[in-house]
PDB file of N, CA and C in Angstrom:
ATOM      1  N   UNK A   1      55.120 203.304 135.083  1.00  0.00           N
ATOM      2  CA  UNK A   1      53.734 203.350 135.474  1.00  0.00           C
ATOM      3  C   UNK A   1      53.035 202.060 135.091  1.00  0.00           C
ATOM      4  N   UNK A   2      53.596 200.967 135.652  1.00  0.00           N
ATOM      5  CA  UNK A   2      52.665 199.666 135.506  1.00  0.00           C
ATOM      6  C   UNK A   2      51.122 199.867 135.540  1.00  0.00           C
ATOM      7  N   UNK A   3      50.546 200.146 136.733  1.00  0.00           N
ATOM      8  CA  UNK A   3      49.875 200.036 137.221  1.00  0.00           C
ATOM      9  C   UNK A   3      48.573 200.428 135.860  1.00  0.00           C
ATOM     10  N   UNK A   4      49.092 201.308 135.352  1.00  0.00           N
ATOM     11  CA  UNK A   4      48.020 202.012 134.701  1.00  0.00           C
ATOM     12  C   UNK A   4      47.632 200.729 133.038  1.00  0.00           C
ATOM     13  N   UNK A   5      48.866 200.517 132.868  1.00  0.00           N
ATOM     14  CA  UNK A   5      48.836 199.459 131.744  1.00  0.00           C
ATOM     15  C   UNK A   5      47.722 198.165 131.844  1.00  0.00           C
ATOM     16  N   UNK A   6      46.972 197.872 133.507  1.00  0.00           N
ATOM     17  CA  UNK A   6      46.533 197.419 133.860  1.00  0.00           C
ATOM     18  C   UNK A   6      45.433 197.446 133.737  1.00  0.00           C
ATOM     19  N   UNK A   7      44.853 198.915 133.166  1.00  0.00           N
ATOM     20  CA  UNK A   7      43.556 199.298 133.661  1.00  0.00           C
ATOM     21  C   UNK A   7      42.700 199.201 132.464  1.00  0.00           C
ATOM     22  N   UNK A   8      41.311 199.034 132.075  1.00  0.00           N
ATOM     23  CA  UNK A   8      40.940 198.805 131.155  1.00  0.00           C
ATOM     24  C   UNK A   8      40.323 199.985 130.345  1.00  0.00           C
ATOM     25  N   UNK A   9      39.888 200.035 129.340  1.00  0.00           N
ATOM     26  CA  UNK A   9      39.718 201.332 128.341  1.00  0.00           C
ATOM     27  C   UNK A   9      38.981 202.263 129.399  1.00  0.00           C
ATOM     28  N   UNK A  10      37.673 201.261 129.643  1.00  0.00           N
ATOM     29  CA  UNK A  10      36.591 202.369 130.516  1.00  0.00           C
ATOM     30  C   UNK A  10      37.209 202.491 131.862  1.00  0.00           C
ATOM     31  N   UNK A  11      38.313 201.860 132.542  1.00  0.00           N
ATOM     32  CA  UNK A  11      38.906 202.259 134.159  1.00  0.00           C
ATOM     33  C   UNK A  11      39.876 203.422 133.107  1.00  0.00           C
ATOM     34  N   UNK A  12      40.702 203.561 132.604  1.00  0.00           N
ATOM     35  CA  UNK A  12      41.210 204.431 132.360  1.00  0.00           C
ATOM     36  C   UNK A  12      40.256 205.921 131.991  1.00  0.00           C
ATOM     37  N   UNK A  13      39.000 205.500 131.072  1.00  0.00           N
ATOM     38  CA  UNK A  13      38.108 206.434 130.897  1.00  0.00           C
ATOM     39  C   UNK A  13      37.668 207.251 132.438  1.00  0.00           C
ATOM     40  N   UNK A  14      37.772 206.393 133.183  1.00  0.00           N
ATOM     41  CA  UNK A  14      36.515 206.634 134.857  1.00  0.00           C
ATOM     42  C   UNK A  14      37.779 207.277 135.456  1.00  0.00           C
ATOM     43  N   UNK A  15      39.039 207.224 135.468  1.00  0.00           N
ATOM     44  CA  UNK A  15      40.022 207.512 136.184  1.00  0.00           C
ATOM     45  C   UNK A  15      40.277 209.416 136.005  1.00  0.00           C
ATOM     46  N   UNK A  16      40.255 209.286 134.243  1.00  0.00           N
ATOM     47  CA  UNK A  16      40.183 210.312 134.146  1.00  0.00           C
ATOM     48  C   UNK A  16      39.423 211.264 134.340  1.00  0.00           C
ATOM     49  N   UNK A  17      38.038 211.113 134.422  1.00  0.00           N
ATOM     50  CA  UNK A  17      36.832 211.420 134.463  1.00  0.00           C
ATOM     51  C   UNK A  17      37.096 212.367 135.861  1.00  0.00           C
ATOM     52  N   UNK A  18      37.622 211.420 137.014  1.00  0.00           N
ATOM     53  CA  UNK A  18      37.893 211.926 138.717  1.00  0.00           C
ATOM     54  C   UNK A  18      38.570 212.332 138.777  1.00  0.00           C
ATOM     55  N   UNK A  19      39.621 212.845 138.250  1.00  0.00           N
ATOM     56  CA  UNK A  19      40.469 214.065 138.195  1.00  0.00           C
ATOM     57  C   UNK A  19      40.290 215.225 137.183  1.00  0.00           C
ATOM     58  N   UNK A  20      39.433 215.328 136.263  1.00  0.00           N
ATOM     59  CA  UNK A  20      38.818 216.473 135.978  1.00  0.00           C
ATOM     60  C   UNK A  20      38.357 216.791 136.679  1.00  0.00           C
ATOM     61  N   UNK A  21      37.351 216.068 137.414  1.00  0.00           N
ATOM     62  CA  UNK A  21      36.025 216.337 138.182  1.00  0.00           C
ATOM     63  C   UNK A  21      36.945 217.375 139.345  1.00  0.00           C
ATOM     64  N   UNK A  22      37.917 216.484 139.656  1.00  0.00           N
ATOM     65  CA  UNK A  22      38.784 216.845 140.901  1.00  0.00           C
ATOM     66  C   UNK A  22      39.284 218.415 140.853  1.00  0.00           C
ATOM     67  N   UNK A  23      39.382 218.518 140.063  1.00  0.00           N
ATOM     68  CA  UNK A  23      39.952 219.635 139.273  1.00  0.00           C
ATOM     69  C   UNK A  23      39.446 220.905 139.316  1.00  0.00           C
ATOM     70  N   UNK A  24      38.444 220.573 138.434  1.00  0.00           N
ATOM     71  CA  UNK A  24      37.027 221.413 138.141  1.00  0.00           C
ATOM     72  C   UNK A  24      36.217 221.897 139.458  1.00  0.00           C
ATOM     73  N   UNK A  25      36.622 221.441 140.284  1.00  0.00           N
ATOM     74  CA  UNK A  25      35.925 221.764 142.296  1.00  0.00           C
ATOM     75  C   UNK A  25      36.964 222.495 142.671  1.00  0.00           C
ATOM     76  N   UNK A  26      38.263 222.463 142.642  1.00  0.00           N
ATOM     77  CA  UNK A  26      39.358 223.514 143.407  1.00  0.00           C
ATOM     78  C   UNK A  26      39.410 225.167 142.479  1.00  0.00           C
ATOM     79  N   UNK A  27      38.773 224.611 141.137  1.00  0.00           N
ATOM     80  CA  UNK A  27      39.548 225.828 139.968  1.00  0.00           C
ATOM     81  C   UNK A  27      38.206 226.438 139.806  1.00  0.00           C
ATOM     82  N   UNK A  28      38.174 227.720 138.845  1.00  0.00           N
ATOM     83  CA  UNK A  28      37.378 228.177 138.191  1.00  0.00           C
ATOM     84  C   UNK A  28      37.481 228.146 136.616  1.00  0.00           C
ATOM     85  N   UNK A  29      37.156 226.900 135.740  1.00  0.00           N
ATOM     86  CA  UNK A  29      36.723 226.892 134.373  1.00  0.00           C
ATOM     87  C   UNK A  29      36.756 227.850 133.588  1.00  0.00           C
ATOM     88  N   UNK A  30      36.089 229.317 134.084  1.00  0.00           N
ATOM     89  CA  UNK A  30      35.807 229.954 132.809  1.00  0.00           C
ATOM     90  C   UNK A  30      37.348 230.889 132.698  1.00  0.00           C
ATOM     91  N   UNK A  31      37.887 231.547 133.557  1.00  0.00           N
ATOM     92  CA  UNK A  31      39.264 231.781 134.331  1.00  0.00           C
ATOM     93  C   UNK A  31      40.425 230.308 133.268  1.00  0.00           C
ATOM     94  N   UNK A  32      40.340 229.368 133.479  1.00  0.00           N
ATOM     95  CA  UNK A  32      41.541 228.783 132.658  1.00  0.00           C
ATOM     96  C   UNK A  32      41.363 228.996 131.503  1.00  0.00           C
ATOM     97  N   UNK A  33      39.880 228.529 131.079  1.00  0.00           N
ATOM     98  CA  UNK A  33      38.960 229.011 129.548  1.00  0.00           C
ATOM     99  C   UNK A  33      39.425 230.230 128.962  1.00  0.00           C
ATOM    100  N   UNK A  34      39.439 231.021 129.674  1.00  0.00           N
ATOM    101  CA  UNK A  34      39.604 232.307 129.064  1.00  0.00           C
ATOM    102  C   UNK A  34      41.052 233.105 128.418  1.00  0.00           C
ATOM    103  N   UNK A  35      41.814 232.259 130.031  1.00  0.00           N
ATOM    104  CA  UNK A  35      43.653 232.476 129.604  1.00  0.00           C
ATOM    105  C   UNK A  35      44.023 231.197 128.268  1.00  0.00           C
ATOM    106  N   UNK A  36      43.238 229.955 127.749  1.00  0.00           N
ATOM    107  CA  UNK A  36      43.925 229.609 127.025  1.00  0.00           C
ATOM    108  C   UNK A  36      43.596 229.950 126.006  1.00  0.00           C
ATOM    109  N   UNK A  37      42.002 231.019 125.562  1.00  0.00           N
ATOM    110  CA  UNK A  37      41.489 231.413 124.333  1.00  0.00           C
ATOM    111  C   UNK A  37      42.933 232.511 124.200  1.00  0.00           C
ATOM    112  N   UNK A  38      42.993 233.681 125.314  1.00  0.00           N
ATOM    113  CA  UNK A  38      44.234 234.809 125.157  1.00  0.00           C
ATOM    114  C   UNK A  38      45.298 234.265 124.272  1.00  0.00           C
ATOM    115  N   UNK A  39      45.888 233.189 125.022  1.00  0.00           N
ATOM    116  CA  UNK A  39      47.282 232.115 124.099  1.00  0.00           C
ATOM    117  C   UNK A  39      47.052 231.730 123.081  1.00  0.00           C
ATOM    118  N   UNK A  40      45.834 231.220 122.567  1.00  0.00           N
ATOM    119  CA  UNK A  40      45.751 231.243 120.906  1.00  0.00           C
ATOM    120  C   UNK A  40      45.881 232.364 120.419  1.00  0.00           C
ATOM    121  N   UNK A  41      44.939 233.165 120.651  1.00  0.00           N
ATOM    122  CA  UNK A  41      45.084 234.400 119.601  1.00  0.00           C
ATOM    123  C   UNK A  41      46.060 234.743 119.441  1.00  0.00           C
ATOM    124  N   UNK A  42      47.118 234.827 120.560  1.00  0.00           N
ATOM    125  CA  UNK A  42      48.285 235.534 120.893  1.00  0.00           C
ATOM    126  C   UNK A  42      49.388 234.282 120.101  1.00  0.00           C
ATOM    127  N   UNK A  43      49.301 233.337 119.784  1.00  0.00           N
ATOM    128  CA  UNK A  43      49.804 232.681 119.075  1.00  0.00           C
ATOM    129  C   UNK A  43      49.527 232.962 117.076  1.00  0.00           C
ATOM    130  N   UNK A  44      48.460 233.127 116.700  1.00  0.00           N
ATOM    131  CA  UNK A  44      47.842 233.233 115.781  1.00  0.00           C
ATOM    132  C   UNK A  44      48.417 234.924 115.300  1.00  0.00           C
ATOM    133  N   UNK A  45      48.112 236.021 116.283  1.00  0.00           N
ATOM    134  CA  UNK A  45      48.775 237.032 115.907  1.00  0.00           C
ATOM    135  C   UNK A  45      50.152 237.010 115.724  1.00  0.00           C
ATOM    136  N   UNK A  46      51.180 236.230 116.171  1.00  0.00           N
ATOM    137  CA  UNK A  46      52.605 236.031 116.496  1.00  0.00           C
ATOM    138  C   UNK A  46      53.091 235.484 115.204  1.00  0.00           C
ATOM    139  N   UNK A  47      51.664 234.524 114.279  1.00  0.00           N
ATOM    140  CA  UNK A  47      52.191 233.885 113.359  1.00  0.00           C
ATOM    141  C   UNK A  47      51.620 235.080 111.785  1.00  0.00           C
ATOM    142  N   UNK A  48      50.733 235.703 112.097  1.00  0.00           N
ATOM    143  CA  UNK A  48      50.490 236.662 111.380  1.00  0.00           C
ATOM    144  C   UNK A  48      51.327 238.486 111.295  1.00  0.00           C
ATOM    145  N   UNK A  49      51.961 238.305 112.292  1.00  0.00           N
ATOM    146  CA  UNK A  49      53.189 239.190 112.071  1.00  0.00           C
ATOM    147  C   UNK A  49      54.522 238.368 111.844  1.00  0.00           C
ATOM    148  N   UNK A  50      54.849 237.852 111.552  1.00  0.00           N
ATOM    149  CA  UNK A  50      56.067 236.768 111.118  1.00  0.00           C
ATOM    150  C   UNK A  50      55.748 236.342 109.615  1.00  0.00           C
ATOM    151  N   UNK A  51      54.659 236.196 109.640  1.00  0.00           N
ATOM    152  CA  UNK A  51      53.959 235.863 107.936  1.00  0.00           C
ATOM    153  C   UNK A  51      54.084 236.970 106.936  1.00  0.00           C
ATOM    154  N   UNK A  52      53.413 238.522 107.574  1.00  0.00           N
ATOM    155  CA  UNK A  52      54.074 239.533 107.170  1.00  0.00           C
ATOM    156  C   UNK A  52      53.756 240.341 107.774  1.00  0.00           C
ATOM    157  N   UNK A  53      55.170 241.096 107.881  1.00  0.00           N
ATOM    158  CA  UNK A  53      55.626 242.348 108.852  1.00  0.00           C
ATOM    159  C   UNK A  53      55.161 243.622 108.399  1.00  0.00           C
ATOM    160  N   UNK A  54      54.633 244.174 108.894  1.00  0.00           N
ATOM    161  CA  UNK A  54      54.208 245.852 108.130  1.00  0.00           C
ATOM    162  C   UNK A  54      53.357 246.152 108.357  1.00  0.00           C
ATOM    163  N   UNK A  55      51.801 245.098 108.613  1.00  0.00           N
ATOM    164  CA  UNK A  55      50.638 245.414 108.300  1.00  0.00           C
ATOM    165  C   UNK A  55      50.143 246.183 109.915  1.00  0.00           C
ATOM    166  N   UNK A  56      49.128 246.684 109.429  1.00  0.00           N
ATOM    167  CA  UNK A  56      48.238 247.525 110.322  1.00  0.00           C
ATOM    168  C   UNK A  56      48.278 246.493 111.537  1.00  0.00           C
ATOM    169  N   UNK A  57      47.853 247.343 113.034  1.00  0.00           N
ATOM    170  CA  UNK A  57      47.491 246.251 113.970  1.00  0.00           C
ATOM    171  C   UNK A  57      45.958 246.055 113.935  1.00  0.00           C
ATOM    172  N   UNK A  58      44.756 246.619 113.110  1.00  0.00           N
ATOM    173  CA  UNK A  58      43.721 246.000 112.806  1.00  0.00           C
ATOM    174  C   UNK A  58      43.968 244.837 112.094  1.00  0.00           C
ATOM    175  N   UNK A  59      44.628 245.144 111.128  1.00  0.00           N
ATOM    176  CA  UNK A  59      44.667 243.753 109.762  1.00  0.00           C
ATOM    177  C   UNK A  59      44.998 242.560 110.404  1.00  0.00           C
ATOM    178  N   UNK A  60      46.360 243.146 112.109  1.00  0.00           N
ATOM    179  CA  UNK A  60      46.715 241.825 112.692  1.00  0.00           C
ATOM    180  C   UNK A  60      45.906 241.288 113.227  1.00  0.00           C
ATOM    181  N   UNK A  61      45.236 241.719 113.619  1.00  0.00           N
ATOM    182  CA  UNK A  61      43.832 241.349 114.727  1.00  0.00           C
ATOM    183  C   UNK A  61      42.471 240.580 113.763  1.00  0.00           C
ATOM    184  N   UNK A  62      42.541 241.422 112.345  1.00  0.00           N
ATOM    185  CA  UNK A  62      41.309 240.301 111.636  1.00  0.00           C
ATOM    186  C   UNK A  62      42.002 239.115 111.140  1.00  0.00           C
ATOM    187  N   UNK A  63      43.418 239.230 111.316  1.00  0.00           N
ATOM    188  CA  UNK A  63      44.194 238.201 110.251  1.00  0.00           C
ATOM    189  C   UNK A  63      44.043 236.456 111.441  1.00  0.00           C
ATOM    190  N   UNK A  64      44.364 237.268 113.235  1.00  0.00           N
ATOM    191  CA  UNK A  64      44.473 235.921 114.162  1.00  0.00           C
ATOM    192  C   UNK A  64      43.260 235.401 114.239  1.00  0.00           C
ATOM    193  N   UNK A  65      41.555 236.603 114.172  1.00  0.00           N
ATOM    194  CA  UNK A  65      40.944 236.021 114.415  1.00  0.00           C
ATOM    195  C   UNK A  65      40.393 235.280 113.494  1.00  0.00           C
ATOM    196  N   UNK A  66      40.622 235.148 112.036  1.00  0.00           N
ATOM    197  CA  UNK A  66      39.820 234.314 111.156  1.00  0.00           C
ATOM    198  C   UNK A  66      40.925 233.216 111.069  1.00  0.00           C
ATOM    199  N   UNK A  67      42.272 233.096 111.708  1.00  0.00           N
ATOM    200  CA  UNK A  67      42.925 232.128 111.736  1.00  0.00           C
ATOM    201  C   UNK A  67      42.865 231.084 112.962  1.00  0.00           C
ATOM    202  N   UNK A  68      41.654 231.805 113.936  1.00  0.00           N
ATOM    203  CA  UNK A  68      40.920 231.245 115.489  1.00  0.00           C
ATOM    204  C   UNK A  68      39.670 230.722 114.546  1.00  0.00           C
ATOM    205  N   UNK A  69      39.653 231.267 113.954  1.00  0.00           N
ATOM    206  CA  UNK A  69      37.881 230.873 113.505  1.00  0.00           C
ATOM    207  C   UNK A  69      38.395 229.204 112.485  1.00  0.00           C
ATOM    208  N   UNK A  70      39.237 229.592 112.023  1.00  0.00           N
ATOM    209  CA  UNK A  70      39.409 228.399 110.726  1.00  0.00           C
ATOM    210  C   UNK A  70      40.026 227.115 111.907  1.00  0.00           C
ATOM    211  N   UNK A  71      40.767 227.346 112.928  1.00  0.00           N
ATOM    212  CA  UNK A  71      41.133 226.242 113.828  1.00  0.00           C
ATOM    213  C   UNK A  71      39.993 225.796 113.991  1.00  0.00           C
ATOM    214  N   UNK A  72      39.058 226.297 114.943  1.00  0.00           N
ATOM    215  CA  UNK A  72      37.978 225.977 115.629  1.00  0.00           C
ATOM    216  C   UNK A  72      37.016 225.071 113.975  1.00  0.00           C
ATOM    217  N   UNK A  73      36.895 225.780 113.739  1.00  0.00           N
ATOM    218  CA  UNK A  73      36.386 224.371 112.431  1.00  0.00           C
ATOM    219  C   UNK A  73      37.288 223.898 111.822  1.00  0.00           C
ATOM    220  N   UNK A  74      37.963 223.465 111.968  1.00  0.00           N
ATOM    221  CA  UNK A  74      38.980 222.609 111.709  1.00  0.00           C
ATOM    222  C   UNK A  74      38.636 221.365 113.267  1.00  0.00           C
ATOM    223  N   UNK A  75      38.552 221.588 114.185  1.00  0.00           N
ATOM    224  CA  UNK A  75      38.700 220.729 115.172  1.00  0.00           C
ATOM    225  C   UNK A  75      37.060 220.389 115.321  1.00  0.00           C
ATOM    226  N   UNK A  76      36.401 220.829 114.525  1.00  0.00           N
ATOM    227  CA  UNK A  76      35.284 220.679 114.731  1.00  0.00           C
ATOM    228  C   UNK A  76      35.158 219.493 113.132  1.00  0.00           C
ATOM    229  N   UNK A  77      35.515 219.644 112.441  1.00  0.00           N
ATOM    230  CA  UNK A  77      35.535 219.435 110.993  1.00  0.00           C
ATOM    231  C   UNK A  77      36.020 217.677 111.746  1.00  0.00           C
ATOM    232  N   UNK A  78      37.096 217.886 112.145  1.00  0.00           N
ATOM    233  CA  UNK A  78      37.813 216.521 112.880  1.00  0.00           C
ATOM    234  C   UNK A  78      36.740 215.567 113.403  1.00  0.00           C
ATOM    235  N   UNK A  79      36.194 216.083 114.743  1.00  0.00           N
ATOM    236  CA  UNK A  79      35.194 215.694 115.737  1.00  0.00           C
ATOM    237  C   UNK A  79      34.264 214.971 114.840  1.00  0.00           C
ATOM    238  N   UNK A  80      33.773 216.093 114.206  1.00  0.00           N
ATOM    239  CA  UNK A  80      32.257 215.294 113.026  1.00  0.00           C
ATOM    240  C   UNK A  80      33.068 213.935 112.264  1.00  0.00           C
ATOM    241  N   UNK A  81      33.945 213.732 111.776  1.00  0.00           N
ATOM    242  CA  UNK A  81      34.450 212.812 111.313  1.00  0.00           C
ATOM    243  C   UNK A  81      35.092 211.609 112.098  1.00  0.00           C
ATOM    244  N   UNK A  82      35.602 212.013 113.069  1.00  0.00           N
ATOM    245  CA  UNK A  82      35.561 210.710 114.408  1.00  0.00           C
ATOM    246  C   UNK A  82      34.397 210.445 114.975  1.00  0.00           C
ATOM    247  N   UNK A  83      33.363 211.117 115.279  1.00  0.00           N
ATOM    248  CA  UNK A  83      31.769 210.848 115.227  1.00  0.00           C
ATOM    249  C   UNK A  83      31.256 209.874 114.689  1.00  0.00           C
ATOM    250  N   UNK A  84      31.429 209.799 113.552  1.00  0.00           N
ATOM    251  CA  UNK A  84      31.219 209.356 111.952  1.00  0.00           C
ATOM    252  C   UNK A  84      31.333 208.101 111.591  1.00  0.00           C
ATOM    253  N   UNK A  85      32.806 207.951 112.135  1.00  0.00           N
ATOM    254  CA  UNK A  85      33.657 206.734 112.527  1.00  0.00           C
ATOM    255  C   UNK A  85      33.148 205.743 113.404  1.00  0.00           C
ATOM    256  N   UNK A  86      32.495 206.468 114.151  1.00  0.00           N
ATOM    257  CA  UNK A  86      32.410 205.521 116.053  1.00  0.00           C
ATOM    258  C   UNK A  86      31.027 205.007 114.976  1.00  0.00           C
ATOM    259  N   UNK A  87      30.216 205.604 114.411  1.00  0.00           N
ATOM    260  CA  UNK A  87      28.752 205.156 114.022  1.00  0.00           C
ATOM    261  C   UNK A  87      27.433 206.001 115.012  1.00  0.00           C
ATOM    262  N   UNK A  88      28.069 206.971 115.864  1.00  0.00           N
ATOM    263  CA  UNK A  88      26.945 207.531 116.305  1.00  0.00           C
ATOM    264  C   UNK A  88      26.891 208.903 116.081  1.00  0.00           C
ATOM    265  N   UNK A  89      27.676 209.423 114.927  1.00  0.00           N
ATOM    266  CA  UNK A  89      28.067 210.692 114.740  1.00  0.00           C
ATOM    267  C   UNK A  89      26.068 211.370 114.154  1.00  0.00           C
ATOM    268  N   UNK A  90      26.595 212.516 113.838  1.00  0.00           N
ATOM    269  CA  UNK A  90      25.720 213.436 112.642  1.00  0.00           C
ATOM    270  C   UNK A  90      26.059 214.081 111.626  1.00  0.00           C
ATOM    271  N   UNK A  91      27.411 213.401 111.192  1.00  0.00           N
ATOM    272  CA  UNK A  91      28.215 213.748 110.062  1.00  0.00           C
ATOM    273  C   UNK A  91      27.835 213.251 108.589  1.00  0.00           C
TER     274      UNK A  91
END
């Protein structure tokens, strides 16, 4: 892929930009949104029955979602600190 090695931070930025965009007009957002929230949890529960086996399927269910909750600030925890970095954060 020469071509792309070519392109500069913001053509690579703008490139990508038009194929989201592109994207985002054929699909419905909240529909992909929604199947990749399912795959976390469903990942998070997968790792909370493997962690330990036995427990209630409530306990599994509070165990993925405070292990959804601690990702999500965690990637948020990240963000504020690359924010931070650039100099235009609120970190």
């Amino acid at each position: 892929m020469a071509a792309s090695t070519s392109l500069t931070p913001e053509q690579r930025t703008m490139r990508a930009s038009i194929a989201a965009h592109t994207r985002w007009s054929r699909e419905d957002p909240a529909a992909n949104a929604a199947r990749g929230q399912a795959g976390l949890l469903a990942r998070f529960e997968r790792e909370a029955r493997e962690a330990e086996p036995g427990l209630s399927e409530a306990e599994y269910a509070r165990r993925a979602e405070s292990a959804r909750k601690a990702h999500m600030a965690r990637l948020a925890f990240a963000s504020s600190k690359a924010r931070a970095r650039k100099g235009g954060g609120d970190a």
